[in-house]
PDB file of N, CA and C in Angstrom:
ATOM      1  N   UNK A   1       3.768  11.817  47.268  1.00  0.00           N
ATOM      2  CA  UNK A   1       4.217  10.477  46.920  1.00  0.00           C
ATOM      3  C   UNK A   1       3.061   9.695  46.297  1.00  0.00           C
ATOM      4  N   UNK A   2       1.928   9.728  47.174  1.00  0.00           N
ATOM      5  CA  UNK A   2       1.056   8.922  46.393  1.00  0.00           C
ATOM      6  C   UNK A   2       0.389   9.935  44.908  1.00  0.00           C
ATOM      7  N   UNK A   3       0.570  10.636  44.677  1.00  0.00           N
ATOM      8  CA  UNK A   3       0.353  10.927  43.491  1.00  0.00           C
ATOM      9  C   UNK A   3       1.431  10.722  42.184  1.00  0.00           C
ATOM     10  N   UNK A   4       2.765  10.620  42.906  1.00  0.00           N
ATOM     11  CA  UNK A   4       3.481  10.082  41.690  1.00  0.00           C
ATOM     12  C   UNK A   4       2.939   8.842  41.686  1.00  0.00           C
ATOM     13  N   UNK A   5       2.601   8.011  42.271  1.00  0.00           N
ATOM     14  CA  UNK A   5       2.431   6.549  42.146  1.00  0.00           C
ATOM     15  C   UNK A   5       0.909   6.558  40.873  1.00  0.00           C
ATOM     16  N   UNK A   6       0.070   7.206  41.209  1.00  0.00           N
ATOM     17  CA  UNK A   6      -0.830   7.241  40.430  1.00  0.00           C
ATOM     18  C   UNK A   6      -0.664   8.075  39.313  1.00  0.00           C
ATOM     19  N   UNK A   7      -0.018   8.838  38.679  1.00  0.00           N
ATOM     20  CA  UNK A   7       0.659   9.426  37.285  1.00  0.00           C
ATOM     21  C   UNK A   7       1.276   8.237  37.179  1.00  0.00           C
ATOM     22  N   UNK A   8       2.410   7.328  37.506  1.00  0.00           N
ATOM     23  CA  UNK A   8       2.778   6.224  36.978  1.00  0.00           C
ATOM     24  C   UNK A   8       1.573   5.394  36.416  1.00  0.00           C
ATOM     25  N   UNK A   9       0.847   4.727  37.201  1.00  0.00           N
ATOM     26  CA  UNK A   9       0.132   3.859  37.096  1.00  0.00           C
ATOM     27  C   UNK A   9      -0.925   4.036  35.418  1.00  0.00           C
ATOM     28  N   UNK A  10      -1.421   5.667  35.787  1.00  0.00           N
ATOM     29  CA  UNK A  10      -2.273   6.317  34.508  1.00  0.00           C
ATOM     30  C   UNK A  10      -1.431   6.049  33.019  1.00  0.00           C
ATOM     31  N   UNK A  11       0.095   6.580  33.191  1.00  0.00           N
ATOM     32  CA  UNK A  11       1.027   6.566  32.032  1.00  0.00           C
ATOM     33  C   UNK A  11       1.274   5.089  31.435  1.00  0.00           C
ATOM     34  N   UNK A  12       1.438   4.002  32.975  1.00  0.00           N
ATOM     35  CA  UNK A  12       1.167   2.246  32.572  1.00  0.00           C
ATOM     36  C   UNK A  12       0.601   2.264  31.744  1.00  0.00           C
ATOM     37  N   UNK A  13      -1.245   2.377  32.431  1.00  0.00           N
ATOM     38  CA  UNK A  13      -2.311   1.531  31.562  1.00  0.00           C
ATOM     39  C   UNK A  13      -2.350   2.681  29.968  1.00  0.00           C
ATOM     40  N   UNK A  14      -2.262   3.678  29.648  1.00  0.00           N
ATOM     41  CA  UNK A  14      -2.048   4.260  28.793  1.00  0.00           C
ATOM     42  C   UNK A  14      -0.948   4.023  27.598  1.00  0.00           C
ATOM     43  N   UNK A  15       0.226   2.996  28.306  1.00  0.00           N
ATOM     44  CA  UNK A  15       0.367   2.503  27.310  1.00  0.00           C
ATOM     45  C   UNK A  15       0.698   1.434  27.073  1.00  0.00           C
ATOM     46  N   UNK A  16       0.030   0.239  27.972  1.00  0.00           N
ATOM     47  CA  UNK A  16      -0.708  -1.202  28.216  1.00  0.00           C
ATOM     48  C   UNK A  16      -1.961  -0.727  27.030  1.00  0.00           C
ATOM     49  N   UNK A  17      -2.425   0.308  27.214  1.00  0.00           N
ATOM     50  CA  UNK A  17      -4.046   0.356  26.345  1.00  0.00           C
ATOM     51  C   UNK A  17      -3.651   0.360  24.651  1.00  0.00           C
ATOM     52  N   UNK A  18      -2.346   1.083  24.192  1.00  0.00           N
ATOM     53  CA  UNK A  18      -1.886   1.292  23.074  1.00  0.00           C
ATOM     54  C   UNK A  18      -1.496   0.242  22.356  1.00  0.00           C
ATOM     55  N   UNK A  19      -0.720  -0.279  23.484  1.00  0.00           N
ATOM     56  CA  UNK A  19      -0.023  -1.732  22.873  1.00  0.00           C
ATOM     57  C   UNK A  19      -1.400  -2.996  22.618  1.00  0.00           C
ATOM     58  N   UNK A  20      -2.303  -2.762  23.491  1.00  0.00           N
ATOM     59  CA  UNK A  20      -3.374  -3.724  23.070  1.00  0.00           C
ATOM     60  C   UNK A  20      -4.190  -3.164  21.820  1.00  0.00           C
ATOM     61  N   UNK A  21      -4.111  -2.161  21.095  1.00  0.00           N
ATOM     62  CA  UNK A  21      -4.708  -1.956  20.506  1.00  0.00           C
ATOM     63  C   UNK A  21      -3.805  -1.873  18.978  1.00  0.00           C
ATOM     64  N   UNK A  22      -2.516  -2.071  19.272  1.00  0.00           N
ATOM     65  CA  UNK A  22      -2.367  -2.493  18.260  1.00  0.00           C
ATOM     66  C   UNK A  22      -2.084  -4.067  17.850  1.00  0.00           C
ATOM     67  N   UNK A  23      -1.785  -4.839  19.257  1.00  0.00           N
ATOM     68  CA  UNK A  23      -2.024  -5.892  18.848  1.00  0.00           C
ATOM     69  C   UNK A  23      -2.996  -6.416  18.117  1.00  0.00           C
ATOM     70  N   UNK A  24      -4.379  -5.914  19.038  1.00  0.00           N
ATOM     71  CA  UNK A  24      -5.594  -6.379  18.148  1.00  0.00           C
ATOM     72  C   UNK A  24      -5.773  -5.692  16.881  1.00  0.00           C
ATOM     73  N   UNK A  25      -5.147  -4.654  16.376  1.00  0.00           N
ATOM     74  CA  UNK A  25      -4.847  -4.600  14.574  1.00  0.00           C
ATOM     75  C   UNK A  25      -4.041  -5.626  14.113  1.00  0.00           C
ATOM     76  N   UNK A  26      -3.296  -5.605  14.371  1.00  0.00           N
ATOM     77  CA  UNK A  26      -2.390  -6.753  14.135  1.00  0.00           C
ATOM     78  C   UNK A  26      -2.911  -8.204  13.654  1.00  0.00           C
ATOM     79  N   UNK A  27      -3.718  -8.762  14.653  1.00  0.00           N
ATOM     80  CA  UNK A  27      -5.077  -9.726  14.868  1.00  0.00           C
ATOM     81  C   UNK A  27      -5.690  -9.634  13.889  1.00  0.00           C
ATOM     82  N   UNK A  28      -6.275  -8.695  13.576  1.00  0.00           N
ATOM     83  CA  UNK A  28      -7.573  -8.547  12.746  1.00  0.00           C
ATOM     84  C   UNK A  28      -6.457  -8.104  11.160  1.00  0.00           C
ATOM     85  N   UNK A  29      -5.398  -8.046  10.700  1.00  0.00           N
ATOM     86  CA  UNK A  29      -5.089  -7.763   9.692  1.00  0.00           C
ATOM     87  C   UNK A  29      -4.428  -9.433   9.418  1.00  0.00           C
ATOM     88  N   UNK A  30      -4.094  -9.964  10.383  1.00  0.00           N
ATOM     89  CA  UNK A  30      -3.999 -11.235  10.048  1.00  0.00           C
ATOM     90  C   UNK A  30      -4.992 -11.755   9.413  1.00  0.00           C
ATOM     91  N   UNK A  31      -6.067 -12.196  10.058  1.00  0.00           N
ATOM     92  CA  UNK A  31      -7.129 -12.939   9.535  1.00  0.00           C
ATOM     93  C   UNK A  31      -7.734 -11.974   8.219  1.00  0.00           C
ATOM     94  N   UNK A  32      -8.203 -11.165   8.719  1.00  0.00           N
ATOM     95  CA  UNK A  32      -7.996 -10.221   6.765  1.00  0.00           C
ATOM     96  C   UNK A  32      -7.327 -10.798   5.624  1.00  0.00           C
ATOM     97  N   UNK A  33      -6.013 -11.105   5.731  1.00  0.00           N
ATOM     98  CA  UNK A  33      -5.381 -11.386   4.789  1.00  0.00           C
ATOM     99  C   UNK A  33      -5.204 -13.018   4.280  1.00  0.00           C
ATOM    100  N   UNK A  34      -5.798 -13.692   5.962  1.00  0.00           N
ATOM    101  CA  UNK A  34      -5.882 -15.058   5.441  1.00  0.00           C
ATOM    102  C   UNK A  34      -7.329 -15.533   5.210  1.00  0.00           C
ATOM    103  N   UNK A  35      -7.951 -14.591   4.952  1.00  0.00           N
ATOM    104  CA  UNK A  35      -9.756 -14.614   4.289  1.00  0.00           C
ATOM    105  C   UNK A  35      -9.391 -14.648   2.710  1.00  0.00           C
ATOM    106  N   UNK A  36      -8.320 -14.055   2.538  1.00  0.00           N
ATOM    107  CA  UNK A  36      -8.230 -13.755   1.436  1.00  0.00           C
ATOM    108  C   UNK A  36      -7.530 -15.169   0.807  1.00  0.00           C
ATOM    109  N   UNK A  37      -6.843 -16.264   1.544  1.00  0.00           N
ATOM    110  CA  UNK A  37      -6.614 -17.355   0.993  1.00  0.00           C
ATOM    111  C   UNK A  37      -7.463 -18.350   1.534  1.00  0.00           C
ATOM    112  N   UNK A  38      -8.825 -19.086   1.281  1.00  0.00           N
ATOM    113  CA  UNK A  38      -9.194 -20.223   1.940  1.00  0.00           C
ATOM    114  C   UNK A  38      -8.193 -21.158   2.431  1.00  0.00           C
ATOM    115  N   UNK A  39      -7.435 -22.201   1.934  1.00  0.00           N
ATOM    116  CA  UNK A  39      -6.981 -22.793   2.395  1.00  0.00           C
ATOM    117  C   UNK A  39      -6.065 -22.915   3.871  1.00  0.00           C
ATOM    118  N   UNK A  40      -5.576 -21.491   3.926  1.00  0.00           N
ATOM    119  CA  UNK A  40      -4.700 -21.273   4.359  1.00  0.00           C
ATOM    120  C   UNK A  40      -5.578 -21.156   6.002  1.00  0.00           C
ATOM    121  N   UNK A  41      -7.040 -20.769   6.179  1.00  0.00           N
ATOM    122  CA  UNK A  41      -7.909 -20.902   7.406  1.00  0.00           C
ATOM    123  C   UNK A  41      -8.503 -21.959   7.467  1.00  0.00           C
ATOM    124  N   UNK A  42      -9.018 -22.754   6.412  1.00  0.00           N
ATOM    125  CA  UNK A  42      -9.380 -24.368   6.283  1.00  0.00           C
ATOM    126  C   UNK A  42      -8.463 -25.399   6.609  1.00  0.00           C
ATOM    127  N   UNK A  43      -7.123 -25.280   6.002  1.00  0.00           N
ATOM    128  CA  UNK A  43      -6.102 -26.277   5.576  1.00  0.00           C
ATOM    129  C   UNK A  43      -6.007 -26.778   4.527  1.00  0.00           C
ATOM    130  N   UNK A  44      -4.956 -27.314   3.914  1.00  0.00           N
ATOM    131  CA  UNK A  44      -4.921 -27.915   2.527  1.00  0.00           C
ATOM    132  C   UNK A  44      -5.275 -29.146   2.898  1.00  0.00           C
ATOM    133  N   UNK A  45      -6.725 -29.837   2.490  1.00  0.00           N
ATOM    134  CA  UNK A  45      -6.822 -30.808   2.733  1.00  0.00           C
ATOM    135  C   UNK A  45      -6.922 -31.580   1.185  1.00  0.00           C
ATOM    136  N   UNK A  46      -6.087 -30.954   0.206  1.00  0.00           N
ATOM    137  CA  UNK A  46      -5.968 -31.666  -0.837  1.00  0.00           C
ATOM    138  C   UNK A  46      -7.649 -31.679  -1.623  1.00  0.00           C
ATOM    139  N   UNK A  47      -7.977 -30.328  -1.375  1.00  0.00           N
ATOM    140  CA  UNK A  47     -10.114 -30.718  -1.882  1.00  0.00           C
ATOM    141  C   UNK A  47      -9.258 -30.511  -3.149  1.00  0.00           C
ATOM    142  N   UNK A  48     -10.763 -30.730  -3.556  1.00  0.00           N
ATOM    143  CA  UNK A  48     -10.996 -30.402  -5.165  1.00  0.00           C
ATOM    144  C   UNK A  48     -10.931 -29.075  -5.266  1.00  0.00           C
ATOM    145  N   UNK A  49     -10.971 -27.948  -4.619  1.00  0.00           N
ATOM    146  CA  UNK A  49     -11.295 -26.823  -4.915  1.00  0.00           C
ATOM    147  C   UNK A  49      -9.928 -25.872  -4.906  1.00  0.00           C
ATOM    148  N   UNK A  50      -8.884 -27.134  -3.750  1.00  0.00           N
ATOM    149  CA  UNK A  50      -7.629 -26.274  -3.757  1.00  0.00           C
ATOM    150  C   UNK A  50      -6.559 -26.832  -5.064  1.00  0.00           C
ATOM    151  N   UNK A  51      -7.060 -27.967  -5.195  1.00  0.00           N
ATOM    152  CA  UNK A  51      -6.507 -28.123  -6.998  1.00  0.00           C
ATOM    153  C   UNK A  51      -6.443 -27.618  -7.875  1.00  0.00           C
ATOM    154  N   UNK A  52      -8.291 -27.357  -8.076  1.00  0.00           N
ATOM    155  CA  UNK A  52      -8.599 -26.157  -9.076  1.00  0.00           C
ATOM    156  C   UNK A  52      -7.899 -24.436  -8.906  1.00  0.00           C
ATOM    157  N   UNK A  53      -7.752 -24.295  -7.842  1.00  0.00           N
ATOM    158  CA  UNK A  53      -7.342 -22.993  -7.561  1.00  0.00           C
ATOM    159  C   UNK A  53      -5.758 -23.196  -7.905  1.00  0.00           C
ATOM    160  N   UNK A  54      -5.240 -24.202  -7.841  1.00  0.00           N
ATOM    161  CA  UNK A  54      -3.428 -24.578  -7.958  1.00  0.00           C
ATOM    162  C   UNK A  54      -3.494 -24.732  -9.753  1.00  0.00           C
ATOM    163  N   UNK A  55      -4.282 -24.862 -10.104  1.00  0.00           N
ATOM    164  CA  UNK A  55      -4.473 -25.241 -11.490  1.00  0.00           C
ATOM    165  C   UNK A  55      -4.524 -23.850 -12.378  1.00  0.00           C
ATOM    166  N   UNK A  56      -5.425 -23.318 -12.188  1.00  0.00           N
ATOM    167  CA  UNK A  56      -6.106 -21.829 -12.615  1.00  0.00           C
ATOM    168  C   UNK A  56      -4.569 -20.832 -12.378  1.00  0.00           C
ATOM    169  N   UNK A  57      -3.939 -21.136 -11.474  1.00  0.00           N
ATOM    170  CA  UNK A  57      -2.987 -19.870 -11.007  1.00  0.00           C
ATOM    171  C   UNK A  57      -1.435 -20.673 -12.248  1.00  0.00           C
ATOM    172  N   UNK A  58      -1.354 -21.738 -12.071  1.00  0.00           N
ATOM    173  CA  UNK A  58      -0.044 -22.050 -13.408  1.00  0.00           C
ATOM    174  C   UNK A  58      -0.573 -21.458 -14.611  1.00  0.00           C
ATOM    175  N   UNK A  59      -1.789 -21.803 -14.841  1.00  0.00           N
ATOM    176  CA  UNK A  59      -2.716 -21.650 -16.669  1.00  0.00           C
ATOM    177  C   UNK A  59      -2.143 -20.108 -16.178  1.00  0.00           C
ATOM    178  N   UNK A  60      -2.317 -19.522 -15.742  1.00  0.00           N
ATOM    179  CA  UNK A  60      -2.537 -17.444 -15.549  1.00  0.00           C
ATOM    180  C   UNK A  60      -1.037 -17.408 -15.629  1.00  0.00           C
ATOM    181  N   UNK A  61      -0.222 -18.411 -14.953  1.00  0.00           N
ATOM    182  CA  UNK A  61       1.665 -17.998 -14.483  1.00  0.00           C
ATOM    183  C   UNK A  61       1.797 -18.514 -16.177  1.00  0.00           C
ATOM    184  N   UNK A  62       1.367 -19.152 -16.521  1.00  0.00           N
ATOM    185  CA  UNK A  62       2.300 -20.313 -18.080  1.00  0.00           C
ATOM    186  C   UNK A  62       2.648 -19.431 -19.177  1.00  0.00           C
ATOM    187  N   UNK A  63       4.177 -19.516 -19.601  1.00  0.00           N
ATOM    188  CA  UNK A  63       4.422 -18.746 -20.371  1.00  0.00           C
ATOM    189  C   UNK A  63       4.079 -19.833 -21.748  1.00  0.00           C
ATOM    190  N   UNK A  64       3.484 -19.327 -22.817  1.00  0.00           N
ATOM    191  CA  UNK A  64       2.944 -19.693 -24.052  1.00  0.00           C
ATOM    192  C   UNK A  64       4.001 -19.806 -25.109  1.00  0.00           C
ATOM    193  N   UNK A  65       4.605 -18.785 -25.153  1.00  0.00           N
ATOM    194  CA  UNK A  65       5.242 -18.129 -26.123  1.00  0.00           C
ATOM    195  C   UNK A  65       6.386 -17.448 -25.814  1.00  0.00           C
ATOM    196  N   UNK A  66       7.826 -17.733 -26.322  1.00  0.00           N
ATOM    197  CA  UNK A  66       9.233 -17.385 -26.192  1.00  0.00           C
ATOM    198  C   UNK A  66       9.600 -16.415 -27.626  1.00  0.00           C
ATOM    199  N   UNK A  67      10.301 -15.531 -27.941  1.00  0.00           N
ATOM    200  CA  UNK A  67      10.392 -14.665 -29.038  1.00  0.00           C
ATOM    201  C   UNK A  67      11.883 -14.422 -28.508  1.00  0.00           C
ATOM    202  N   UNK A  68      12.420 -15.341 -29.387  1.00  0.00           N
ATOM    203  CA  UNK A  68      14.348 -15.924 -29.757  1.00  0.00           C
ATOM    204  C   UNK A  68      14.788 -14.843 -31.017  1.00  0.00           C
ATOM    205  N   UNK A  69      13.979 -14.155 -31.715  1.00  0.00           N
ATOM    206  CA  UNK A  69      14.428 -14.048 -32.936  1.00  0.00           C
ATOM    207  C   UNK A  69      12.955 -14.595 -33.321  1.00  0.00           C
ATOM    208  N   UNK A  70      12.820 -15.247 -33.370  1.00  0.00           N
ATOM    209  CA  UNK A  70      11.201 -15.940 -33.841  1.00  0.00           C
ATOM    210  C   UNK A  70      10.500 -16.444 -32.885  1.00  0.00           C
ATOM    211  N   UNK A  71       8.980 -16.653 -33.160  1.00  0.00           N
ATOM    212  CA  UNK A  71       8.078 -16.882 -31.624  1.00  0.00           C
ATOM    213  C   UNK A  71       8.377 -18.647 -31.525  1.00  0.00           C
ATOM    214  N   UNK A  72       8.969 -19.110 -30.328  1.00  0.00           N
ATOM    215  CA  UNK A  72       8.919 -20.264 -30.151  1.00  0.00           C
ATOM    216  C   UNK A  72       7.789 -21.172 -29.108  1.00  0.00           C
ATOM    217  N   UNK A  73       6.905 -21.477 -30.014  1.00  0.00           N
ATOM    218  CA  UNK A  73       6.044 -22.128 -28.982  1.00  0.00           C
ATOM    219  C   UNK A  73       5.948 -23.480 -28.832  1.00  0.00           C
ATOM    220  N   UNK A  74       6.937 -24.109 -28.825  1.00  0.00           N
ATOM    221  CA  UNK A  74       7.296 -25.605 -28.694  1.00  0.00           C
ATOM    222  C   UNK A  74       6.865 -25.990 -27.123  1.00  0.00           C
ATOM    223  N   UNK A  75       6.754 -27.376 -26.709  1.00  0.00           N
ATOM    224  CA  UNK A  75       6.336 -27.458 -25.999  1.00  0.00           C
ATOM    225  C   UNK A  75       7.399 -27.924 -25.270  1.00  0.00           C
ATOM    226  N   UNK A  76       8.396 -28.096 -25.691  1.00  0.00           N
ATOM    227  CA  UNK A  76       9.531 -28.813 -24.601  1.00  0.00           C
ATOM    228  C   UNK A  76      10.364 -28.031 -23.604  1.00  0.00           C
ATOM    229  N   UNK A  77      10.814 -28.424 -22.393  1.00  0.00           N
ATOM    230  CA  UNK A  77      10.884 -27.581 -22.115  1.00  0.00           C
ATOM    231  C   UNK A  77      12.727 -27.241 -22.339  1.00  0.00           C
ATOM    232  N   UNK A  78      12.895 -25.795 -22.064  1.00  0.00           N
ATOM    233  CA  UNK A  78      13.827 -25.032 -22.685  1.00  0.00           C
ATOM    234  C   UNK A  78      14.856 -24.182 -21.483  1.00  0.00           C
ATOM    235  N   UNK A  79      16.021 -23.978 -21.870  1.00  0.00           N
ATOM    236  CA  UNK A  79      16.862 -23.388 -20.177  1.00  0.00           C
ATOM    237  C   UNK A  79      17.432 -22.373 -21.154  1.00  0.00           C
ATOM    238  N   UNK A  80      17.151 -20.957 -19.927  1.00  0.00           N
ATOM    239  CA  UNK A  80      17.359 -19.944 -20.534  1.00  0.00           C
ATOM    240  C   UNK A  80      18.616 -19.334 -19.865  1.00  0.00           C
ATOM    241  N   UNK A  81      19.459 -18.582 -20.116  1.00  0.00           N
ATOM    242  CA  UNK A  81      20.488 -18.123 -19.842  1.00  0.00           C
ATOM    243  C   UNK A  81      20.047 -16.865 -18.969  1.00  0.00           C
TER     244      UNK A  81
END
C-alpha cells in the first residue's frame, strides 16, 4: 500500500514538473514576442517614438499607385469594388 501511494505521488510531481515547464515557456515566449513591440511592455503613452513608429508602418502599408487600365495616382480617396 504504501508504495502505491508513493508511485502516485512520483507520477503527480512528474507531471506537476511538466506542466510547470511549459508554463514557464509559455512565460518566456510571451515576453519574447512583446520585446519585439516596445510599446506594448512600456505602454502607449502617446511618445514621440510611438508616433513615429505609427507613421513609418502607414508610409510602408500606403498604396501609391492603382492600375484601372491606366496607373491612377490621384490623391483622393477612391472605393473599390
Amino acid at each position: 500500500m504504501r508504495e502505491e501511494i508513493s508511485n502516485a505521488k512520483v507520477r503527480r510531481e512528474a507531471m506537476l514538473k511538466c506542466r510547470l515547464e511549459k508554463l514557464e515557456e509559455t512565460l518566456h515566449l510571451k515576453w519574447k514576442q512583446r520585446a519585439h513591440v516596445p510599446w506594448l511592455t512600456d505602454g502607449d503613452k502617446n511618445t514621440k517614438f510611438y508616433h513615429a513608429y505609427a507613421t513609418a508602418k502607414r508610409r510602408v502599408n500606403h498604396i501609391k499607385k492603382v492600375e484601372e487600365g491606366r496607373w491612377n495616382t490621384g490623391g483622393g480617396r477612391r472605393r473599390f469594388n
